[in-house]
Each structure stands twice: as C-alpha cells, then as structure tokens.
PDB file of N, CA and C in Angstrom:
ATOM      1  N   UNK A   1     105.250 129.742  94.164  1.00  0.00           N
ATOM      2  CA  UNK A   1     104.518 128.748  93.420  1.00  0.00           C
ATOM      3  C   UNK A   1     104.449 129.102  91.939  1.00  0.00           C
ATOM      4  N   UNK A   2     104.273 130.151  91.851  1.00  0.00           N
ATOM      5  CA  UNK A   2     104.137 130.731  90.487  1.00  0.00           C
ATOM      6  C   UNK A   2     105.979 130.381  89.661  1.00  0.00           C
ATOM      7  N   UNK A   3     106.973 130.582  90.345  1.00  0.00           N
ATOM      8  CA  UNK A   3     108.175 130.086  89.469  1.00  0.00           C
ATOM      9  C   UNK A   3     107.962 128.597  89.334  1.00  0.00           C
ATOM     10  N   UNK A   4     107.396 128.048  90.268  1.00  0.00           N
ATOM     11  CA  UNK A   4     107.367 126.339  90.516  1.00  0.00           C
ATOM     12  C   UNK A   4     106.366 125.702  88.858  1.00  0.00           C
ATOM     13  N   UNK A   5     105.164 126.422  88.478  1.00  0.00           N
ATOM     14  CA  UNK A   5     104.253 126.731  87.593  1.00  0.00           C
ATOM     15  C   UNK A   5     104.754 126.910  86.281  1.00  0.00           C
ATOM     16  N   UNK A   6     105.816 127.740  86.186  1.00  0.00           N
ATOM     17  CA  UNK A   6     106.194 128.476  84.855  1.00  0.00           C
ATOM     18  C   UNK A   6     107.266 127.191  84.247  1.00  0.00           C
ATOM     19  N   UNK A   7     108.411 126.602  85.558  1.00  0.00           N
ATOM     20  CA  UNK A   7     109.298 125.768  85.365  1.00  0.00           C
ATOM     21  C   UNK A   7     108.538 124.463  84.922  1.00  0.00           C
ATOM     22  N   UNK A   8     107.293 123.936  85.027  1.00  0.00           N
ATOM     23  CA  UNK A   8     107.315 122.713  84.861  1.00  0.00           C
ATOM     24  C   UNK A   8     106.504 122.955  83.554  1.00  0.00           C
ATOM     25  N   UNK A   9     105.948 124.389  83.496  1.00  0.00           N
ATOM     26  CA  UNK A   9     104.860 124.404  81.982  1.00  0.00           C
ATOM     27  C   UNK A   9     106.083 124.407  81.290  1.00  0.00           C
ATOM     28  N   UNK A  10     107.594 125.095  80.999  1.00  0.00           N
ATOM     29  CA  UNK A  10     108.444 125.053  80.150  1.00  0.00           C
ATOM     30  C   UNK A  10     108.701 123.442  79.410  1.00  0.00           C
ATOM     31  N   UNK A  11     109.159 122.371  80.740  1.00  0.00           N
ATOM     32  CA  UNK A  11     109.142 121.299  80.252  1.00  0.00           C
ATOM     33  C   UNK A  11     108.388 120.568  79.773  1.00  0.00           C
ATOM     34  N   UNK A  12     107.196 121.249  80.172  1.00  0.00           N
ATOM     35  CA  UNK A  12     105.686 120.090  79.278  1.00  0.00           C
ATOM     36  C   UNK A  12     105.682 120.808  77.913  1.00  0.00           C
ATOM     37  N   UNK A  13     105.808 121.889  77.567  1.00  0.00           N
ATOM     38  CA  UNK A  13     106.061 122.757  76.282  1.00  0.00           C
ATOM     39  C   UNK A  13     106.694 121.959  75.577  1.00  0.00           C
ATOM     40  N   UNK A  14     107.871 121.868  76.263  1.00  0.00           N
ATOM     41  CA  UNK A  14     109.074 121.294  75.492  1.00  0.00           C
ATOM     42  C   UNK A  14     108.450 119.584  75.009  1.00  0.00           C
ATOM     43  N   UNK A  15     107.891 119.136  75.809  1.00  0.00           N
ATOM     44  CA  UNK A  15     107.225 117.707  75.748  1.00  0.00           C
ATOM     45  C   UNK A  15     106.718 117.712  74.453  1.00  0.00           C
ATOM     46  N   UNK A  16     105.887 118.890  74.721  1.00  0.00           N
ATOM     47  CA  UNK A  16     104.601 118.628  73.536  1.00  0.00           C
ATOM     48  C   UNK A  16     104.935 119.144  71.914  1.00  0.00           C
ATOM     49  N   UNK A  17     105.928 119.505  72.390  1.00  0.00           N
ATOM     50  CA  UNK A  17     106.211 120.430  70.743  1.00  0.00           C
ATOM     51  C   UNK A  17     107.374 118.916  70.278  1.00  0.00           C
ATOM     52  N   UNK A  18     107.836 118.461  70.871  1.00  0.00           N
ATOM     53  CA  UNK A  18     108.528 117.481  70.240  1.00  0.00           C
ATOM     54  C   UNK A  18     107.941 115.832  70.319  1.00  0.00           C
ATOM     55  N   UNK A  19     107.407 115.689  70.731  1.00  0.00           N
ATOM     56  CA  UNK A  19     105.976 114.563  71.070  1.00  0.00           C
ATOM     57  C   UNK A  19     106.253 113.832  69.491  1.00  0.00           C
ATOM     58  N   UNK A  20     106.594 112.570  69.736  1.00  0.00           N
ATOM     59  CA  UNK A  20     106.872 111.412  68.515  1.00  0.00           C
ATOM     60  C   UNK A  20     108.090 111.431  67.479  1.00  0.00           C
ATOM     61  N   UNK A  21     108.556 112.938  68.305  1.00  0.00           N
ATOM     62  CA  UNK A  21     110.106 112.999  67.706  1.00  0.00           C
ATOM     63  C   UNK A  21     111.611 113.120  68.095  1.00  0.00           C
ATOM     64  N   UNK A  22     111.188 112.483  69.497  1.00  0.00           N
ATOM     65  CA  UNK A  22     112.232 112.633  70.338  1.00  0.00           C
ATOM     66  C   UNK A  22     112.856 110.730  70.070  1.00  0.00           C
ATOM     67  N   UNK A  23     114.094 111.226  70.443  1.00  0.00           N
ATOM     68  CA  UNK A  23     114.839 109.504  70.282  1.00  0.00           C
ATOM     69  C   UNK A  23     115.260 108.928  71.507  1.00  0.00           C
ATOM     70  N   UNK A  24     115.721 107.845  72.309  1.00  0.00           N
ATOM     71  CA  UNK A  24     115.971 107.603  73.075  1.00  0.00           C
ATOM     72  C   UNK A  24     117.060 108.871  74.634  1.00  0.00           C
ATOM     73  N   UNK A  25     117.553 109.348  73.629  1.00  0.00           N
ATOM     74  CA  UNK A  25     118.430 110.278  74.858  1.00  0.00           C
ATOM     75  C   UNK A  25     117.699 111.344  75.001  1.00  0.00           C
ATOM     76  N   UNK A  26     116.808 112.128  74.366  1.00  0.00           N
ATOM     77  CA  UNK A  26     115.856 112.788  74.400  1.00  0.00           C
ATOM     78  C   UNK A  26     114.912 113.013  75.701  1.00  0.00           C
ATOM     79  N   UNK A  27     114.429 112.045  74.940  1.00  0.00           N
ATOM     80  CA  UNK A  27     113.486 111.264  76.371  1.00  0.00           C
ATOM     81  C   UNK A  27     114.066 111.000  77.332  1.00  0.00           C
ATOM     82  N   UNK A  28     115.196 110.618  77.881  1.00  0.00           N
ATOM     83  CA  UNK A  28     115.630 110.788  78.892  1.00  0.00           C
ATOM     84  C   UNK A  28     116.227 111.901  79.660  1.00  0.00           C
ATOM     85  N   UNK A  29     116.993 113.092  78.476  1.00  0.00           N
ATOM     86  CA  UNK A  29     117.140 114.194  79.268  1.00  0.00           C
ATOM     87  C   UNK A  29     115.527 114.522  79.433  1.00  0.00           C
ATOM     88  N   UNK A  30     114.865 114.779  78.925  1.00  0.00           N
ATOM     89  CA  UNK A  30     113.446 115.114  79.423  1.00  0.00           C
ATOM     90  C   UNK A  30     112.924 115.101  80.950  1.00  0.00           C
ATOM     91  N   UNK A  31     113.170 113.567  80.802  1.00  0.00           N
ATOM     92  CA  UNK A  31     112.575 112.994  82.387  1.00  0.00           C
ATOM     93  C   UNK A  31     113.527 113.262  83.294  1.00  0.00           C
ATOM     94  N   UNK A  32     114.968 113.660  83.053  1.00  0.00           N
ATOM     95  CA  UNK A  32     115.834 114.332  83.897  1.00  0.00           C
ATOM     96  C   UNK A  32     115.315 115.865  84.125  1.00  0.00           C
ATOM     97  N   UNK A  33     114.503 116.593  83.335  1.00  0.00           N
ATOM     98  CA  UNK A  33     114.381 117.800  83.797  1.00  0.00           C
ATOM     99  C   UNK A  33     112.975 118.100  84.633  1.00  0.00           C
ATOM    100  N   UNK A  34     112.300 117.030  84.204  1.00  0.00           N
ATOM    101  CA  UNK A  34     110.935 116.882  85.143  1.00  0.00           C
ATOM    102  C   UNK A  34     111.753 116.523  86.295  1.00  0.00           C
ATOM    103  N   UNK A  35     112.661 116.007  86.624  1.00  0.00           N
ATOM    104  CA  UNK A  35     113.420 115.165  87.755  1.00  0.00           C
ATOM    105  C   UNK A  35     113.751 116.672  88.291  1.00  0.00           C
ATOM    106  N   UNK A  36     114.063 117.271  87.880  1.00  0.00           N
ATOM    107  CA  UNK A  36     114.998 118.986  88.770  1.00  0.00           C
ATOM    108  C   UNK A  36     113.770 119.326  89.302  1.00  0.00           C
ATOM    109  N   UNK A  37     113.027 119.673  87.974  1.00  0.00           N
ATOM    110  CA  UNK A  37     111.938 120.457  88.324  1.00  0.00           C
ATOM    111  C   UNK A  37     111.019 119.986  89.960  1.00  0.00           C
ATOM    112  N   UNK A  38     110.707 118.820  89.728  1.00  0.00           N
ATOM    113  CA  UNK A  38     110.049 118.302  91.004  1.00  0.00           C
ATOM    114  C   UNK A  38     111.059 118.313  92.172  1.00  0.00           C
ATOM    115  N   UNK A  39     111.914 118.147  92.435  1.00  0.00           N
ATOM    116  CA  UNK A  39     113.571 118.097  93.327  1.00  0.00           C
ATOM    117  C   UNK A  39     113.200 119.433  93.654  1.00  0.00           C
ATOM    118  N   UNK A  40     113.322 120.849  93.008  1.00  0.00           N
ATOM    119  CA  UNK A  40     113.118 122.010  93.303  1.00  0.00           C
ATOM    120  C   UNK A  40     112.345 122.401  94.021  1.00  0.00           C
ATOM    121  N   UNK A  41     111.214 121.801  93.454  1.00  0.00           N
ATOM    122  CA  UNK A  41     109.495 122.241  94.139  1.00  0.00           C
ATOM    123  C   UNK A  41     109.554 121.402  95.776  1.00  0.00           C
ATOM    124  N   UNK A  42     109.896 120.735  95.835  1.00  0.00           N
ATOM    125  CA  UNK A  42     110.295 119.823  97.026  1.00  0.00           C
ATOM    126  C   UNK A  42     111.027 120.645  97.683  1.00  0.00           C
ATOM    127  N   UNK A  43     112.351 120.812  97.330  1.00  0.00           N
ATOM    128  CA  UNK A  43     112.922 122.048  98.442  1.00  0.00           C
ATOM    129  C   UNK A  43     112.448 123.187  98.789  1.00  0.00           C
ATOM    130  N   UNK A  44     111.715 123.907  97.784  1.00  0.00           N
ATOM    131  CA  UNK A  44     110.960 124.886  98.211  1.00  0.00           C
ATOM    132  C   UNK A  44     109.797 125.054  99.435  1.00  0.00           C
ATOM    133  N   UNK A  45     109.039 123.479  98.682  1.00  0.00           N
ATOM    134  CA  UNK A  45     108.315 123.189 100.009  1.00  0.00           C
ATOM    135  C   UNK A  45     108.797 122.811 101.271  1.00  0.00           C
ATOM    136  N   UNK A  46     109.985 122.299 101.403  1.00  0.00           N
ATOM    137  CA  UNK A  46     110.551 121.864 102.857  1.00  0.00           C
ATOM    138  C   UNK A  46     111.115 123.260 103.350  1.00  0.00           C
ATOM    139  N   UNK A  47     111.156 123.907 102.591  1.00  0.00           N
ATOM    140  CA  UNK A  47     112.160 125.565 102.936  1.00  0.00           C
ATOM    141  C   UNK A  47     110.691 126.180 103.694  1.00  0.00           C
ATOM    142  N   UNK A  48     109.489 126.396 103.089  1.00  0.00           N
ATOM    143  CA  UNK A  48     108.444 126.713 103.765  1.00  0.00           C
ATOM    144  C   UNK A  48     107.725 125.993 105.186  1.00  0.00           C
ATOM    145  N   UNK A  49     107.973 124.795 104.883  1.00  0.00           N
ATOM    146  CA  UNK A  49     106.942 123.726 106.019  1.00  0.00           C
ATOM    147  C   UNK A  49     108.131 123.699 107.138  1.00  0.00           C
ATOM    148  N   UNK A  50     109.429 123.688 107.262  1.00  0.00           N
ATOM    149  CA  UNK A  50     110.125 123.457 108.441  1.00  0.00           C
ATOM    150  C   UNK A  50     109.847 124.464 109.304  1.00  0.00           C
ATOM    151  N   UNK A  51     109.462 125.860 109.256  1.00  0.00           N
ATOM    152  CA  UNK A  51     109.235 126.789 110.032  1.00  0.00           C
ATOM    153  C   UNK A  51     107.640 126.652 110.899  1.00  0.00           C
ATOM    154  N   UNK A  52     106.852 126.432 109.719  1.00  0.00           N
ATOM    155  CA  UNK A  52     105.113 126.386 110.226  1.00  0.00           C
ATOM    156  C   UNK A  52     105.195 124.606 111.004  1.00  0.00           C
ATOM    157  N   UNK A  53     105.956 123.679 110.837  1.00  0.00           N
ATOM    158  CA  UNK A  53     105.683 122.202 111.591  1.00  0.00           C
ATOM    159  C   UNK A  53     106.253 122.765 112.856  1.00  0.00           C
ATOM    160  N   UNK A  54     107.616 123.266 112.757  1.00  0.00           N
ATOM    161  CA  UNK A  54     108.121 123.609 114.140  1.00  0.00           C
ATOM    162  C   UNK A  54     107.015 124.106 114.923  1.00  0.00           C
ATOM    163  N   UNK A  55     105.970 125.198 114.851  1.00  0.00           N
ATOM    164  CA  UNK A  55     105.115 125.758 115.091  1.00  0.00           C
ATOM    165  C   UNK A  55     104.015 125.105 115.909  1.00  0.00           C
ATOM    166  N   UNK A  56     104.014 123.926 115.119  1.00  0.00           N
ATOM    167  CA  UNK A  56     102.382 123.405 115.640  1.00  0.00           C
ATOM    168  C   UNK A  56     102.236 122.275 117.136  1.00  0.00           C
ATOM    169  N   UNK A  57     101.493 122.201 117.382  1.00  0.00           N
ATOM    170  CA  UNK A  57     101.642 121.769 118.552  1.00  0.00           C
ATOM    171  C   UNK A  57     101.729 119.949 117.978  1.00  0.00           C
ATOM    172  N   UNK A  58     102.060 119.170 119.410  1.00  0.00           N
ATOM    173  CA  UNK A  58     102.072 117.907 118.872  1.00  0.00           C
ATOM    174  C   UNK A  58     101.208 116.861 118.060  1.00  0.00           C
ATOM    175  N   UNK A  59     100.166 117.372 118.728  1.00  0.00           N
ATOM    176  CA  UNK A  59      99.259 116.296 118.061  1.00  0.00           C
ATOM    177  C   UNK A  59      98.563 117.516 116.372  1.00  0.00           C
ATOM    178  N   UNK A  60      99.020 118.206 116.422  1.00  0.00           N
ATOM    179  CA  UNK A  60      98.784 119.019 114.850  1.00  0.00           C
ATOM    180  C   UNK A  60     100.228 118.543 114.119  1.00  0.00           C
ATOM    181  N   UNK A  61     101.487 117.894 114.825  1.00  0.00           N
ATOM    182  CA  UNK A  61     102.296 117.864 113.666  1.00  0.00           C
ATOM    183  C   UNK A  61     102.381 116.139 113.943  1.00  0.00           C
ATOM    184  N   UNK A  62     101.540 115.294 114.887  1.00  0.00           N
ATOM    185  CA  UNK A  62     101.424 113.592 114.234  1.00  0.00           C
ATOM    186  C   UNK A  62     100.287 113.527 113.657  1.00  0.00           C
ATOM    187  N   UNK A  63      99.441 114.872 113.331  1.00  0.00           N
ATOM    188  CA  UNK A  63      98.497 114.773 112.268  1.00  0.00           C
ATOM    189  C   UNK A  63      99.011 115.044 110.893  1.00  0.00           C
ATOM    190  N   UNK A  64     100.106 116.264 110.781  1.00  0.00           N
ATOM    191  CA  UNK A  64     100.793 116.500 109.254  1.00  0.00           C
ATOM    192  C   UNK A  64     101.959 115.093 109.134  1.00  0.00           C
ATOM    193  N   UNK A  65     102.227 114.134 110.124  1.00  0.00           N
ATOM    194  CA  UNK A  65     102.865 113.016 109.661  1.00  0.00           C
ATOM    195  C   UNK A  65     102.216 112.201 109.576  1.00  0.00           C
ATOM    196  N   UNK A  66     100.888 112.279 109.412  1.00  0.00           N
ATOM    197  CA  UNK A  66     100.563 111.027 108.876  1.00  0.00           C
ATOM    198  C   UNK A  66      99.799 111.595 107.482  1.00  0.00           C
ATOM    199  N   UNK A  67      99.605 112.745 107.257  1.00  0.00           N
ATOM    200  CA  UNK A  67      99.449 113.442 106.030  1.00  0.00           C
ATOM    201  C   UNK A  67     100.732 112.818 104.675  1.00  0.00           C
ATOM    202  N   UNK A  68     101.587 113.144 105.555  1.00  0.00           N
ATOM    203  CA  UNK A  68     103.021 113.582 104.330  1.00  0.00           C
ATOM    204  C   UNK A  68     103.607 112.226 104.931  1.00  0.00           C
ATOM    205  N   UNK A  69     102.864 110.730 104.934  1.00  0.00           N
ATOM    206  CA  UNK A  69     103.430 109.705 105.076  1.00  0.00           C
ATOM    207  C   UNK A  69     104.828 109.585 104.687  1.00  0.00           C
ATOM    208  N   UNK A  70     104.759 108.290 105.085  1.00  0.00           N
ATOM    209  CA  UNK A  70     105.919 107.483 104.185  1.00  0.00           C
ATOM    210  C   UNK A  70     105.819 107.661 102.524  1.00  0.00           C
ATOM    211  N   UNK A  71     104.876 107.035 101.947  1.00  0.00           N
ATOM    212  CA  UNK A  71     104.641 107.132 100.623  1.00  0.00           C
ATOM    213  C   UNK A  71     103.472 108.002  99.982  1.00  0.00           C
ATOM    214  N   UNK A  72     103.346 108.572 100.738  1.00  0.00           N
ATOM    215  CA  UNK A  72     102.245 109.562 100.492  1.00  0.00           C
ATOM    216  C   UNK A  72     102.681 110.383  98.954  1.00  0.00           C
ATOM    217  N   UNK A  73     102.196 110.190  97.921  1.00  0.00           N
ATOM    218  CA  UNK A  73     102.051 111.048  96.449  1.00  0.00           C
ATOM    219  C   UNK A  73     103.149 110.068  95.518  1.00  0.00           C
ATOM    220  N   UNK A  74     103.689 109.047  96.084  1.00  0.00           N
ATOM    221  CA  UNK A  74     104.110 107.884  95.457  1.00  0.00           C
ATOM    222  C   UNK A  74     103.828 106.834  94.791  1.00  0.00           C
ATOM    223  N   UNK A  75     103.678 106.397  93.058  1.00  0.00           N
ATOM    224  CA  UNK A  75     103.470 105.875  92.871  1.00  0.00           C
ATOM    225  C   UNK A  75     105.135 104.882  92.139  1.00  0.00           C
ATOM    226  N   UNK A  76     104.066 103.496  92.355  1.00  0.00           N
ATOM    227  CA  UNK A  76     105.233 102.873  92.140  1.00  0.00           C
ATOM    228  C   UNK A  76     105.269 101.974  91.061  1.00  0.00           C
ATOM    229  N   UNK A  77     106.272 101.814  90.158  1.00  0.00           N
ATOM    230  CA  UNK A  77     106.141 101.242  88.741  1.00  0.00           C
ATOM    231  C   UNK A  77     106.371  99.514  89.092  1.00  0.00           C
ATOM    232  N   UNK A  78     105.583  98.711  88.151  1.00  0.00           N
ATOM    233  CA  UNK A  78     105.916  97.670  87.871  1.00  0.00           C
ATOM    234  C   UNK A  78     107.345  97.059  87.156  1.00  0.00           C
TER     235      UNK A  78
END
C-alpha cells in the first residue's frame, strides 16, 4: 500500500506544481497516469483478494459480492 501511496502522491505533485499551466496534451497525459496508477492498485488488490475470497465460505464471499458490486466505487460522467 505504501508503493500504491507514494505512486499516486507523485502524480498529484506533478498536478499541483503545474496547476493552470498545463495545455491540452498535458492534461491528458496526466489523466493517463492517474489511469496506470489506479490499473496498478487494482491489480495489486486482485493479486491479494483472489487468495483470501477463495478462502471464505459461501455466504462470506455472496456477502464480499455484493460489497465489490457491479458498480461499486463508480462514478459516472454526464
């Protein structure tokens, strides 16, 4: 968690130190590296949770699916 921590403070760094001076491609590699960064943290977490779900009994893992829904931590743009 702590590499997961350091990787996304780099890109908010990077955010904030250039904040009103970035130009169109900018801003988009940007949101491409928040894009890794979260992609990463995601595999990491599926690299951890596939071992402990295998684990749990049934009705403890149709309780973590309805936790980690369908859209569960999804928001969706207009």
């Amino acid at each position: 968690m702590h590499d997961n921590a350091n990787a996304l403070d780099q890109v908010i760094t990077s955010a904030r130190q250039q904040r009103g001076t970035m130009d169109a491609v900018q801003r988009l590699t940007l949101r491409g590296q928040f894009a890794k960064v979260r992609a990463d943290n995601e595999a990491r977490l599926l690299t951890a949770f596939k071992p402990l779900y295998a684990s749990l009994s049934p009705e403890q893992q149709q309780t973590a699916n309805a936790l980690v829904g369908e859209h569960h931590g999804w928001h969706h743009r207009a």
